[in-house]
C-alpha atoms as a PDB file:
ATOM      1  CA  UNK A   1     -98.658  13.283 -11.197  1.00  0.00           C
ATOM      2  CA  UNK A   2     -99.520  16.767 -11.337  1.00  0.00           C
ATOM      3  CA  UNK A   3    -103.125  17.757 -12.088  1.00  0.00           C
ATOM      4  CA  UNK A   4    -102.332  20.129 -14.806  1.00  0.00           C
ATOM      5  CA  UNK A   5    -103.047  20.078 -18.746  1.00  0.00           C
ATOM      6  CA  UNK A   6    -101.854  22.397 -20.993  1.00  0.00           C
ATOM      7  CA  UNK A   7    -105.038  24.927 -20.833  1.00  0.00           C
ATOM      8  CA  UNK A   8    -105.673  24.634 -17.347  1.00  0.00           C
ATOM      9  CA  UNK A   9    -104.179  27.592 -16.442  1.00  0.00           C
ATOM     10  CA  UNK A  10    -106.013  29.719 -18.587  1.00  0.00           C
ATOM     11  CA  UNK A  11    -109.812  27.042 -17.510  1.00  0.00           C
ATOM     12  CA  UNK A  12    -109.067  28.242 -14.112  1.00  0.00           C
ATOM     13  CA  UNK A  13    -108.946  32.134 -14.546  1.00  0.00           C
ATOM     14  CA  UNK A  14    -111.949  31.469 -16.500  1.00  0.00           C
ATOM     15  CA  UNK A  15    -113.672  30.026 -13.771  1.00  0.00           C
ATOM     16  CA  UNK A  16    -112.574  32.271 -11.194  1.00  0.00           C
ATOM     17  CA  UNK A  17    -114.359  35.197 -13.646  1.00  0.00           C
ATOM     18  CA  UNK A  18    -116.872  33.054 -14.457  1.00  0.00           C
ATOM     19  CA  UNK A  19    -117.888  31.251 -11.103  1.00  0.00           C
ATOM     20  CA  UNK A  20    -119.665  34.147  -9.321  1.00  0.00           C
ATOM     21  CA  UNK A  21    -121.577  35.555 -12.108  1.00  0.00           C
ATOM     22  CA  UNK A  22    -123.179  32.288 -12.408  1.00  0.00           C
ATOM     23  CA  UNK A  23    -123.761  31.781  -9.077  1.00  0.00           C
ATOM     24  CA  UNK A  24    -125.066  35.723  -8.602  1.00  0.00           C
ATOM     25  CA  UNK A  25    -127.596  35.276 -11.795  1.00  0.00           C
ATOM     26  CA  UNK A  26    -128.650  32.145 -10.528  1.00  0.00           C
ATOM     27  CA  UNK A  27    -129.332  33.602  -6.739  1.00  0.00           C
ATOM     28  CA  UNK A  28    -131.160  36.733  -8.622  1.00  0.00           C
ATOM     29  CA  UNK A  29    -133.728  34.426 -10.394  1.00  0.00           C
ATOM     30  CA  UNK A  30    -134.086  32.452  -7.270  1.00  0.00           C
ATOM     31  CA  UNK A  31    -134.772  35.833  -5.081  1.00  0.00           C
ATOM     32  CA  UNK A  32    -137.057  37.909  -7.657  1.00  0.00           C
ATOM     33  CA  UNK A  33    -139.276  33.730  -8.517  1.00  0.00           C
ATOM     34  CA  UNK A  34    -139.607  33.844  -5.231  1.00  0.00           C
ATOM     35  CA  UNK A  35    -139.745  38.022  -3.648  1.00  0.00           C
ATOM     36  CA  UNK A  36    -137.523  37.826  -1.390  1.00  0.00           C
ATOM     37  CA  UNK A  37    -135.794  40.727   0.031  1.00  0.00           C
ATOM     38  CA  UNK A  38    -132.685  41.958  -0.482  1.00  0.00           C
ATOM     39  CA  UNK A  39    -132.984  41.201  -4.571  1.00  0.00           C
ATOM     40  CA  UNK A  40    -129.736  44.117  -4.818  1.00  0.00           C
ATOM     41  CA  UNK A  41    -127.141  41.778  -2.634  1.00  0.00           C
ATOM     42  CA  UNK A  42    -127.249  38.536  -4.684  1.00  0.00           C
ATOM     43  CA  UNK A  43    -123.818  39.493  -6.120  1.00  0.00           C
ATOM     44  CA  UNK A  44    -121.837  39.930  -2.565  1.00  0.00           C
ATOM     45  CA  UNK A  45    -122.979  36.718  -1.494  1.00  0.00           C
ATOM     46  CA  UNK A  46    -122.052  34.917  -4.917  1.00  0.00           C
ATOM     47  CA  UNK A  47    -118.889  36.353  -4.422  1.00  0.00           C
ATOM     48  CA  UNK A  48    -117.727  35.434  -1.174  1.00  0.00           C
ATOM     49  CA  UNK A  49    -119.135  31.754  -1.567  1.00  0.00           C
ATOM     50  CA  UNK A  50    -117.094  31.576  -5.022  1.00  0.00           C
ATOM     51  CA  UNK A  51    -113.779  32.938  -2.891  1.00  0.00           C
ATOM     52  CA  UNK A  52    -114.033  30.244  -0.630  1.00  0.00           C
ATOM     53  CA  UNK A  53    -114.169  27.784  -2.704  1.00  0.00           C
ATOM     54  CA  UNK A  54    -110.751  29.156  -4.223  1.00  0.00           C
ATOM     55  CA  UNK A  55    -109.199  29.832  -0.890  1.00  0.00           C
ATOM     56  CA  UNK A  56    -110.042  26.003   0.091  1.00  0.00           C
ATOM     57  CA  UNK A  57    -108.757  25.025  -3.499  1.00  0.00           C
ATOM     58  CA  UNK A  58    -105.221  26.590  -2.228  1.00  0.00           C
ATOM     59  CA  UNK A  59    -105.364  24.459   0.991  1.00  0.00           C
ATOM     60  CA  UNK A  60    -103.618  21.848  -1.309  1.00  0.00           C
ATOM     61  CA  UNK A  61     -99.850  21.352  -1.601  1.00  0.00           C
ATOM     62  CA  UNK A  62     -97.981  20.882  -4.533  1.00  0.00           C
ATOM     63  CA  UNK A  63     -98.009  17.190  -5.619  1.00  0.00           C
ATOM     64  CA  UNK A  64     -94.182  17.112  -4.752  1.00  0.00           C
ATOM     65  CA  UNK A  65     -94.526  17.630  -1.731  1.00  0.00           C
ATOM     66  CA  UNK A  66     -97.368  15.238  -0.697  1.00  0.00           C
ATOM     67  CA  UNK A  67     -95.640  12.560  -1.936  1.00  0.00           C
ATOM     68  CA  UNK A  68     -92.137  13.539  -0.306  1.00  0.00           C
ATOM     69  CA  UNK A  69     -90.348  14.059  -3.566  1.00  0.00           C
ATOM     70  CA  UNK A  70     -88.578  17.126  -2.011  1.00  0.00           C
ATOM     71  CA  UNK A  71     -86.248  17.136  -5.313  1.00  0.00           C
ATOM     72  CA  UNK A  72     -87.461  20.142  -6.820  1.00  0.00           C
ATOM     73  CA  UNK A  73     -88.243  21.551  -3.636  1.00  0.00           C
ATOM     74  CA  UNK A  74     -84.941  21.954  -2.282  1.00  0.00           C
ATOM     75  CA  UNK A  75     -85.140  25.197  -0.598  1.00  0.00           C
ATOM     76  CA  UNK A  76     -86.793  25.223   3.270  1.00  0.00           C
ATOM     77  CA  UNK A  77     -88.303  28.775   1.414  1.00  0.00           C
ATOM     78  CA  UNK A  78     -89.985  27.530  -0.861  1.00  0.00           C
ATOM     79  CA  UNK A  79     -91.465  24.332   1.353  1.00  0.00           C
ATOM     80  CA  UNK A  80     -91.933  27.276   4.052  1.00  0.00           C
ATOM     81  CA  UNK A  81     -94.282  29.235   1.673  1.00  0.00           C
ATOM     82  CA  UNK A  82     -95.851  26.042  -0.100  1.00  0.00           C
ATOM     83  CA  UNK A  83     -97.071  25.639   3.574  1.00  0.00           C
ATOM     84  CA  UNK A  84     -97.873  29.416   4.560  1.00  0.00           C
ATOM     85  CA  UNK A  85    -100.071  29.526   1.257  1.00  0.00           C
ATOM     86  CA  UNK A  86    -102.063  26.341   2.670  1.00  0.00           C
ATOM     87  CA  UNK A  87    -102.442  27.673   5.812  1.00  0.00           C
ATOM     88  CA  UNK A  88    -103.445  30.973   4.591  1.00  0.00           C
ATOM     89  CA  UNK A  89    -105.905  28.768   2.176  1.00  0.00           C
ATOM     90  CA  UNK A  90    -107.822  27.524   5.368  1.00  0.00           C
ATOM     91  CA  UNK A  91    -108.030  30.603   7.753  1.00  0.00           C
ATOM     92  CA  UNK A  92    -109.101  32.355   4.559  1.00  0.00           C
ATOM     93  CA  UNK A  93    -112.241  30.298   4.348  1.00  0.00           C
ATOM     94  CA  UNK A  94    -112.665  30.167   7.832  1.00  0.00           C
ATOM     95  CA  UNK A  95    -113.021  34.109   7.800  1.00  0.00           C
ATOM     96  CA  UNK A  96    -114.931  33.381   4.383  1.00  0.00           C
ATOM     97  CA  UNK A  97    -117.622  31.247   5.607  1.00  0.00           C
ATOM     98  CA  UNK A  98    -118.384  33.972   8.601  1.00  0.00           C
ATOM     99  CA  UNK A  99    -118.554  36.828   5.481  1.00  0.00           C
ATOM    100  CA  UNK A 100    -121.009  35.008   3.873  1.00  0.00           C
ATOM    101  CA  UNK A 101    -122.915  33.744   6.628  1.00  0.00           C
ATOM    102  CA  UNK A 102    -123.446  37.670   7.487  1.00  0.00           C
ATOM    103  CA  UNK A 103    -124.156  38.469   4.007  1.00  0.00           C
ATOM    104  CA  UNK A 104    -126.645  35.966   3.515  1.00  0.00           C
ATOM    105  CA  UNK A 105    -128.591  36.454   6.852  1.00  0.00           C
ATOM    106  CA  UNK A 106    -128.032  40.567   6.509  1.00  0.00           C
ATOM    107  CA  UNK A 107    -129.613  40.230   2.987  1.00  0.00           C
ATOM    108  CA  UNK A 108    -132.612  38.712   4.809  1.00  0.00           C
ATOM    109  CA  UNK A 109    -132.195  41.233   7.642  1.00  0.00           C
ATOM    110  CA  UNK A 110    -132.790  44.837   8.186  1.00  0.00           C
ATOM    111  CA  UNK A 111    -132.104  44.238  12.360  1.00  0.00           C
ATOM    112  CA  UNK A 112    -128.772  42.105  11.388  1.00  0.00           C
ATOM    113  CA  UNK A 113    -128.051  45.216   9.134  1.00  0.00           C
ATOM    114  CA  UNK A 114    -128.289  47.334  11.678  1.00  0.00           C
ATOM    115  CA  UNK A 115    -126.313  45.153  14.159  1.00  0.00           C
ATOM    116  CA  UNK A 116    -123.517  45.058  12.174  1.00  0.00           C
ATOM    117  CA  UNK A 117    -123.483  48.158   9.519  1.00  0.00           C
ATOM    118  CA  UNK A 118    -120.727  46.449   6.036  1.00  0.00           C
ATOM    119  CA  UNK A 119    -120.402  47.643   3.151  1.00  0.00           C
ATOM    120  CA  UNK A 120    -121.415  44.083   1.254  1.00  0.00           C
ATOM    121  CA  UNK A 121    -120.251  45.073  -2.422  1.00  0.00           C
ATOM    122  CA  UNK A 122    -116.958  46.564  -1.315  1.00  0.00           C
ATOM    123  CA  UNK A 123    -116.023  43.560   1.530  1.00  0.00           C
ATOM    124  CA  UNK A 124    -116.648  40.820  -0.846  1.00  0.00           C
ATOM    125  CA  UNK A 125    -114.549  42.725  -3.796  1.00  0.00           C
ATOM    126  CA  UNK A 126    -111.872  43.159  -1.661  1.00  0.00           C
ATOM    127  CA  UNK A 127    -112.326  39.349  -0.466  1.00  0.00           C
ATOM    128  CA  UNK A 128    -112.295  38.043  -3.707  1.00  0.00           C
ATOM    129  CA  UNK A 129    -109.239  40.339  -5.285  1.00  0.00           C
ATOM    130  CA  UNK A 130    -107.546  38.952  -1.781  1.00  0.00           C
ATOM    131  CA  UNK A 131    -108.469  35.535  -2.952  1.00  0.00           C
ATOM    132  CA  UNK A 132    -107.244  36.379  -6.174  1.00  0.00           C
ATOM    133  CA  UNK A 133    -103.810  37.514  -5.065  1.00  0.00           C
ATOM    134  CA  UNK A 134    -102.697  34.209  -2.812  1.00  0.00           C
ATOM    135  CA  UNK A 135    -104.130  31.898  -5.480  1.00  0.00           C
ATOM    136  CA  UNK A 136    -101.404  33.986  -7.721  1.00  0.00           C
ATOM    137  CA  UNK A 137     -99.160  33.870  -5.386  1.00  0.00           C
ATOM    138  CA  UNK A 138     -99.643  30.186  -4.882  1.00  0.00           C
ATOM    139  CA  UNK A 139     -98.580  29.696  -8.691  1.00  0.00           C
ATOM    140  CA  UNK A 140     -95.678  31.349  -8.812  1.00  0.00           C
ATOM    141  CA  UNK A 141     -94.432  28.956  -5.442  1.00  0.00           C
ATOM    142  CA  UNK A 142     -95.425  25.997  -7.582  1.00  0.00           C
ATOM    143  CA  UNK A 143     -93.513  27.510 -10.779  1.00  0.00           C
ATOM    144  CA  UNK A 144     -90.395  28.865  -8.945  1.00  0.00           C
END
């Protein structure tokens, strides 16, 4: 049983959109309520935390395959990539969870800024469109 309706699809691009906005407005109200520093780098950290949860969402294989119904999935390709996407999925979060571990103490930090000079708009952009790309990718294994 596949966990798929007709509109998921489109729910999940949604929420991919829609999942760090939320999370950045609701990290903005929480910084200015309570003057914090670091009130400009709520939406890097919203980010990153969003693209992990998609990159742990891809650690999943295909329903097929958990259950050993290797009918559709005749090719060792196709099983090959199923499993590269997976293990992409966790190393992905892995190198997620140290992004936004930096971004949340930096944002904190002017010493851990200094430490370690990023770029936390443009890293977490190019996290997420990575993200982005092997969730993609990860459909059209599933489709194929």
């Amino acid at each position: 049983m596949r966990m798929q309706s007709g509109g998921f699809d489109a729910t999940a691009r949604q929420l991919i959109v829609g999942l760090p906005l939320f999370m950045g407005a609701i990290e903005y109200i929480w910084r200015v309520a309570l003057k914090q520093p670091g009130r400009d780098d709520f939406f890097p950290i919203s980010l990153v935390a969003s693209s992990v949860s998609l990159n742990l969402a891809m650690t999943v294989l295909p329903g097929e395959l958990r259950r050993g119904a290797y009918s559709r999935w005749f090719s060792e390709r196709r099983i090959a990539e199923a499993f590269l996407v997976a293990n992409l999925g966790i190393f992905a979060s892995l190198i997620g969870m140290l992004l936004w571990i930096y971004l949340l103490v930096a944002s904190f930090s002017e010493e851990v800024r200094a430490i370690l000079p990023m770029h936390p708009l443009r890293d977490a952009l190019v996290y997420y469109v990575f993200s982005i790309a092997v969730n993609e990718w990860k459909a059209w294994v599933e489709k194929c």
